[in-house]
Protein backbone atom coordinates (compact mmCIF):
# COMPACT_ATOMS: atom_id res chain seq x y z
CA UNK A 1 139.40 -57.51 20.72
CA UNK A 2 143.21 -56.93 20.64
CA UNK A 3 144.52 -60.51 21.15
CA UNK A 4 148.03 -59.04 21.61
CA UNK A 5 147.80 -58.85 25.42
CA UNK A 6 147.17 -62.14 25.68
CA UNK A 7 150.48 -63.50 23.71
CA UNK A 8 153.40 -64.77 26.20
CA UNK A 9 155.82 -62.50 26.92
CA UNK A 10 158.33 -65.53 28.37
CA UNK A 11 160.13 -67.61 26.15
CA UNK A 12 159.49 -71.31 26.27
CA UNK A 13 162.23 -72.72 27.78
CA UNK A 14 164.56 -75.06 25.72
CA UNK A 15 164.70 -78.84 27.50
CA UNK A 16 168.14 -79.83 28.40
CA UNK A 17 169.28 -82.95 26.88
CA UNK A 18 169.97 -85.90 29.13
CA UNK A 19 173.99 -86.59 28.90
CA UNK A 20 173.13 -90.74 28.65
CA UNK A 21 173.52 -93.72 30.07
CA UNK A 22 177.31 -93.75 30.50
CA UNK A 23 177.59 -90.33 31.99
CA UNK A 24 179.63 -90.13 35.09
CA UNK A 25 178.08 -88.98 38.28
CA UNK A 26 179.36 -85.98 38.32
CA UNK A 27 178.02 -84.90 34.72
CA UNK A 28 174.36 -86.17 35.94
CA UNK A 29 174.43 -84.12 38.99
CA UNK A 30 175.12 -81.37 36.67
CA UNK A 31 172.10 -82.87 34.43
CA UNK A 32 169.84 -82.97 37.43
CA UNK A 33 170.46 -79.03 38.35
CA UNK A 34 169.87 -78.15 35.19
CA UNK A 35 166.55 -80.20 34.21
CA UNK A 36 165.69 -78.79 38.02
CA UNK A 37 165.73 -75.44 36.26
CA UNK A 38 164.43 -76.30 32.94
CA UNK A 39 160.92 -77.50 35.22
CA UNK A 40 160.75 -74.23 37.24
CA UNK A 41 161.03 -72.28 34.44
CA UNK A 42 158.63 -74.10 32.63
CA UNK A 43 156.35 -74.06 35.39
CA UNK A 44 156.50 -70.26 35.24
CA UNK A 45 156.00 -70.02 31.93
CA UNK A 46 152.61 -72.48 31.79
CA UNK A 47 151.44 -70.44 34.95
CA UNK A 48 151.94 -67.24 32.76
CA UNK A 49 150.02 -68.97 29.98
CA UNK A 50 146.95 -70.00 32.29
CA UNK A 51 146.85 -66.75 33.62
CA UNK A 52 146.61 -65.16 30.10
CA UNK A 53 144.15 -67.54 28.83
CA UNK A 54 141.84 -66.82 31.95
CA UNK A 55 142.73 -62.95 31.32
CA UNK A 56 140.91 -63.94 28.10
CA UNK A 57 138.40 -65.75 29.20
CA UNK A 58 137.27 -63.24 31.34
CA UNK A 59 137.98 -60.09 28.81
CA UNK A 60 135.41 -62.28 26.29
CA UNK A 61 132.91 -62.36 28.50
CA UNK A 62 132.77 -58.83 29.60
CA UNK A 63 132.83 -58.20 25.89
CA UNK A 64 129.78 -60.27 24.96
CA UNK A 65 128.11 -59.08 28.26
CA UNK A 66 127.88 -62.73 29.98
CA UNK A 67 129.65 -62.69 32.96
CA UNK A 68 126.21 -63.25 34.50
CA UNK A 69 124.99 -65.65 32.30
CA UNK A 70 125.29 -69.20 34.09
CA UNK A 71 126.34 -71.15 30.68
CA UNK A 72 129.12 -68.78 30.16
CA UNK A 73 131.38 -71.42 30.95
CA UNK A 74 129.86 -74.51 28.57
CA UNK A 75 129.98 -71.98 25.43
CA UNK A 76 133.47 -71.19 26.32
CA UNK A 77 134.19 -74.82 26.64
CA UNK A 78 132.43 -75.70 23.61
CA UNK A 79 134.45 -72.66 21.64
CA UNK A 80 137.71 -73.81 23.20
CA UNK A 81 137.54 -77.40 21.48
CA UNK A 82 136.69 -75.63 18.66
CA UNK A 83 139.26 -73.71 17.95
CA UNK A 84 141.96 -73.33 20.19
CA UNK A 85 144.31 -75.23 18.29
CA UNK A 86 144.50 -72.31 15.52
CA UNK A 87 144.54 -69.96 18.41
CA UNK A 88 142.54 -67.29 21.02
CA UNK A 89 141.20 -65.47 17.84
CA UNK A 90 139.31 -68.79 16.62
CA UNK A 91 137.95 -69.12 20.13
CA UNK A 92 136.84 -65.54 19.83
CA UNK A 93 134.90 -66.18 16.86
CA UNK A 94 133.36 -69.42 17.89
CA UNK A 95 132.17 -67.76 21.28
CA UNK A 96 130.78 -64.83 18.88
CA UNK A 97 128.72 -67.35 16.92
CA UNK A 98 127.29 -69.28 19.59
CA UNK A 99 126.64 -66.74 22.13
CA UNK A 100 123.20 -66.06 20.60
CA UNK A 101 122.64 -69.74 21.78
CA UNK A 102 122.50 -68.81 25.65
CA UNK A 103 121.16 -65.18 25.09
CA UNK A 104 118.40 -64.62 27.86
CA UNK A 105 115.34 -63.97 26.16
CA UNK A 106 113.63 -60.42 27.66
């Protein structure tokens, strides 16, 4: 699986920093447009990010041939809190070693 295509290709915007309690009105008007920003294009980029992961999601089970198989969802669940925190190639791997666990028996 080439986990490339699922990597970001938008930059995670930087938060602007809030000019402070003695700031002038004019300076937090300015602050507001800009944090206004910031959470649009953060937005963007976290809707990018779901759609990747799903892309994923959906590309690993085609790949272990259970789109069909009603517990798709619970193993990918189960190999998400596994291993997403080191990433969509630990998920991988976890889904690889616990799909024989809802294999349909024929």
């Amino acid at each position: 699986m080439n986990f490339d295509k699922y990597q970001n290709q938008i930059t995670y915007p930087v938060k602007p920093k809030h000019p402070g309690r003695t700031a002038d009105d004019a300076t937090l008007d300015a602050y507001a447009v800009v944090r206004d920003e910031w959470l649009c294009e953060r937005g963007e980029y976290r809707n990018e990010d779901a759609r990747l992961t799903n892309l994923f999601k959906q590309d690993a089970f085609e790949e272990l041939g259970i789109s069909e198989n009603p517990k798709r969802e619970k193993l990918y669940e189960i190999a998400w809190e596994l291993g997403h925190g080191h990433g969509l190639s630990e998920v991988w791997w976890h889904m690889v070693d616990l799909e024989p666990l809802i294999r349909s028996k024929q």
